[in-house]
C-alpha atoms as a PDB file:
ATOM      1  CA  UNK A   1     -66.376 -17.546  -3.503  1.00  0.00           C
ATOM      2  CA  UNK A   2     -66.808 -16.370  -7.244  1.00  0.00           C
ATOM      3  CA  UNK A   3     -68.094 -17.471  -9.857  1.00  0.00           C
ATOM      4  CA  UNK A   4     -65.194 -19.675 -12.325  1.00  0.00           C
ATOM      5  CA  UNK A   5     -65.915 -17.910 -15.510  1.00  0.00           C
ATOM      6  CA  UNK A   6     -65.023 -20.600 -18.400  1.00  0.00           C
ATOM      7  CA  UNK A   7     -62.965 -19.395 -21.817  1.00  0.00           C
ATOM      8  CA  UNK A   8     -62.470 -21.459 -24.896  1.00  0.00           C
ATOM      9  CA  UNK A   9     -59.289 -22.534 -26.547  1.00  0.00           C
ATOM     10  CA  UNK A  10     -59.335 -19.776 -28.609  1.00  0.00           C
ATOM     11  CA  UNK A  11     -59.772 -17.108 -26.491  1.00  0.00           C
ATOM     12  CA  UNK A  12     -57.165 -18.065 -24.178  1.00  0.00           C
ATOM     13  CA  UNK A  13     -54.602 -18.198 -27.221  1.00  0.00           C
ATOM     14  CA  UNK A  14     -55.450 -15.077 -28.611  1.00  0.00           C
ATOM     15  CA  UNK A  15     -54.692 -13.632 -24.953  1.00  0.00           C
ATOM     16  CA  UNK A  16     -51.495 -15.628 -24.947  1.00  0.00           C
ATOM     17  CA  UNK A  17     -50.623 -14.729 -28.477  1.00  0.00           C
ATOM     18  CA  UNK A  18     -50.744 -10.787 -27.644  1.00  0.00           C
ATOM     19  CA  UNK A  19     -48.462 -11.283 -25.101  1.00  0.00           C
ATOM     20  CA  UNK A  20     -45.923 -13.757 -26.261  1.00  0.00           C
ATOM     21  CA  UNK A  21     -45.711 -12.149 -30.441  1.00  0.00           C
ATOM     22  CA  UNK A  22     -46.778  -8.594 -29.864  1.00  0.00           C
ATOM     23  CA  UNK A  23     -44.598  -8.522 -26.801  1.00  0.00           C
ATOM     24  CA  UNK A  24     -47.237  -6.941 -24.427  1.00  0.00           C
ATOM     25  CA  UNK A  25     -47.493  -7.124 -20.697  1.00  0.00           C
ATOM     26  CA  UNK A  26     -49.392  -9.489 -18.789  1.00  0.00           C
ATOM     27  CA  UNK A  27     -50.832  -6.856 -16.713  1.00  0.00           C
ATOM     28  CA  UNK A  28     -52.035  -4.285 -19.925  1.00  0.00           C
ATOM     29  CA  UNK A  29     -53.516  -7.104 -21.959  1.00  0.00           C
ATOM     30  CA  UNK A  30     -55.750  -8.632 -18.513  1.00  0.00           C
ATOM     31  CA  UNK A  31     -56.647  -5.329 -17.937  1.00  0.00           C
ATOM     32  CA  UNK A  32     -57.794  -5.060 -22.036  1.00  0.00           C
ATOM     33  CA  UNK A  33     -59.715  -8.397 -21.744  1.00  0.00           C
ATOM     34  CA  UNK A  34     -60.996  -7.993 -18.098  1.00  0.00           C
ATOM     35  CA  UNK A  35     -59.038 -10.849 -16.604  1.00  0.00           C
ATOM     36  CA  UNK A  36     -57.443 -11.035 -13.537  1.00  0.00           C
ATOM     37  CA  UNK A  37     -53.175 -10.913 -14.531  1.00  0.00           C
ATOM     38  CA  UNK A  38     -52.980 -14.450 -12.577  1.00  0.00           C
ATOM     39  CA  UNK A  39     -55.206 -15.843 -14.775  1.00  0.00           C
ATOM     40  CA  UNK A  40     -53.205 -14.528 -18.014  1.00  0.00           C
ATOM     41  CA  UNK A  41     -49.731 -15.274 -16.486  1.00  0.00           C
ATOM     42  CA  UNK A  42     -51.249 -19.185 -15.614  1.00  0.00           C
ATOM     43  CA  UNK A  43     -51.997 -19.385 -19.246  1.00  0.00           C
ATOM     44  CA  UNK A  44     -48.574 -18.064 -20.801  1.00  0.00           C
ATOM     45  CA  UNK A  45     -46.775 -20.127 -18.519  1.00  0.00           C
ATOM     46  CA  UNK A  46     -48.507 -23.190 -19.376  1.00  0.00           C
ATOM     47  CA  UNK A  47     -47.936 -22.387 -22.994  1.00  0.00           C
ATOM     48  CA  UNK A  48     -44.275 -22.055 -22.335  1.00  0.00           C
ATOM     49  CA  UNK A  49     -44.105 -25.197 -20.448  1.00  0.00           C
ATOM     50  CA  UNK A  50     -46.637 -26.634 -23.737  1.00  0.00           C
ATOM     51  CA  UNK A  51     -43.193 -25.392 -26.003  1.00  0.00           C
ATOM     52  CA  UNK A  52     -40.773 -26.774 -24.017  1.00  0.00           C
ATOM     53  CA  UNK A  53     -41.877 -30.147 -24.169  1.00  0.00           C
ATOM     54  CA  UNK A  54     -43.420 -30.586 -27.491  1.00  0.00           C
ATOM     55  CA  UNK A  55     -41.023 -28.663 -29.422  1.00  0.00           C
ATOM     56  CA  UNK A  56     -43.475 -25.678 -29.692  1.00  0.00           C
ATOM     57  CA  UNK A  57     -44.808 -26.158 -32.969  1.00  0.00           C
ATOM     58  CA  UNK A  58     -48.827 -26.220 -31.916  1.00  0.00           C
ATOM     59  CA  UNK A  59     -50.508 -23.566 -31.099  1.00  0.00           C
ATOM     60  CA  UNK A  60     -53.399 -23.576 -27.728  1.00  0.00           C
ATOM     61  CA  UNK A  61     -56.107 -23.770 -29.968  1.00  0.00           C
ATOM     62  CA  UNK A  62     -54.520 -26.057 -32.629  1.00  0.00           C
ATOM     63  CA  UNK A  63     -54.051 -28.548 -29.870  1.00  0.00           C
ATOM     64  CA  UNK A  64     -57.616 -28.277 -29.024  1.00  0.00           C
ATOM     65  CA  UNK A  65     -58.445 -29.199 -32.556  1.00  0.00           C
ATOM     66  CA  UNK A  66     -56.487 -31.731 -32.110  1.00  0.00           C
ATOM     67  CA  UNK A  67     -57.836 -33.406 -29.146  1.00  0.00           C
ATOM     68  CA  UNK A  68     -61.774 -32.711 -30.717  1.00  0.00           C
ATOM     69  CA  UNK A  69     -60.653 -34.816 -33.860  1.00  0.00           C
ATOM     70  CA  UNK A  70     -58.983 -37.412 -32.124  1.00  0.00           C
ATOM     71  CA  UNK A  71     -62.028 -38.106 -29.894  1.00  0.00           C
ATOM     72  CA  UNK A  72     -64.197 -38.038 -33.612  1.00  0.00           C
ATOM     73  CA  UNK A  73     -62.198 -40.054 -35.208  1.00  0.00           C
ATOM     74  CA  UNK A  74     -62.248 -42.818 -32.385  1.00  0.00           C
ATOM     75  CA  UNK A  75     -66.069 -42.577 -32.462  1.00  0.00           C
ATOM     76  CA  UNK A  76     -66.145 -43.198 -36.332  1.00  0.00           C
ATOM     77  CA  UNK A  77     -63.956 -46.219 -36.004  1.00  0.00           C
ATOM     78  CA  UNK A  78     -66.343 -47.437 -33.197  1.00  0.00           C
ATOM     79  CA  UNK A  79     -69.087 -46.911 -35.402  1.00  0.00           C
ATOM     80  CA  UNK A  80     -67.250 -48.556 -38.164  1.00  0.00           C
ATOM     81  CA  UNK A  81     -66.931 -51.354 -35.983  1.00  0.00           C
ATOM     82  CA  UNK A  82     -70.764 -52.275 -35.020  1.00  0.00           C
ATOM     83  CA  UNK A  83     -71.716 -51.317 -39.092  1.00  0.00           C
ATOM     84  CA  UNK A  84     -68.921 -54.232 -39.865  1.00  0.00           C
ATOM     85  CA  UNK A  85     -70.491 -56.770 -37.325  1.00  0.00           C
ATOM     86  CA  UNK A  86     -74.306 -55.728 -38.258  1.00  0.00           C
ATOM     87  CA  UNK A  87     -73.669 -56.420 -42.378  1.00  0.00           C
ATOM     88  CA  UNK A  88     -71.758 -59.246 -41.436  1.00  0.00           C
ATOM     89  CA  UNK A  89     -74.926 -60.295 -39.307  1.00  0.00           C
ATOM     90  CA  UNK A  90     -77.549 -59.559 -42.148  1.00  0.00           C
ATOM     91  CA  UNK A  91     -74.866 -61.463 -45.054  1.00  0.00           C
ATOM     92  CA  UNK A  92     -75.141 -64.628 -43.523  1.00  0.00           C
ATOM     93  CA  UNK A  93     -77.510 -67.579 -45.124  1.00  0.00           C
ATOM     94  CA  UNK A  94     -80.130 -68.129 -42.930  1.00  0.00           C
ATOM     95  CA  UNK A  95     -80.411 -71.885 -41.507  1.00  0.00           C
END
């Protein structure tokens, strides 16, 4: 078996984006990037399907954004969370 070879958000929606707006084939722009067409067609398939169902307004890698603030943001709030108990902690009188 081969190696899985991993690509990031963006990458993947640039592929996608050449052949969905530029209206190229799946076949000329894996054979551009080196990718096997499978792989391509997997990934413009799934961002149809992504369209379909979210009303197509995001793009791959704006979604990926998305998901990396998301997971910030609930860290901050956990974080916000401990400073809240530890000053509340350190403000009370001692006995």
């Amino acid at each position: 078996m081969g190696k899985r070879q991993g690509f990031s958000p963006e990458f993947r929606a640039e592929a996608v984006r050449e052949v969905v707006e530029k209206k190229r084939s799946v076949a000329e722009v894996a054979r551009s990037l080196n990718l096997v067409p499978q792989t391509l067609g997997n990934w413009v398939s799934a961002y149809h399907e992504s369209r379909d169902t979210d009303g197509g307004e995001l793009s791959v890698g704006e979604r990926a954004r998305i998901r990396e603030l998301e997971r910030k943001v609930a860290e901050l709030e956990e974080e916000n969370r401990f400073l809240g108990k530890a000053c509340a902690f350190f403000a009370r009188k001692p006995r």
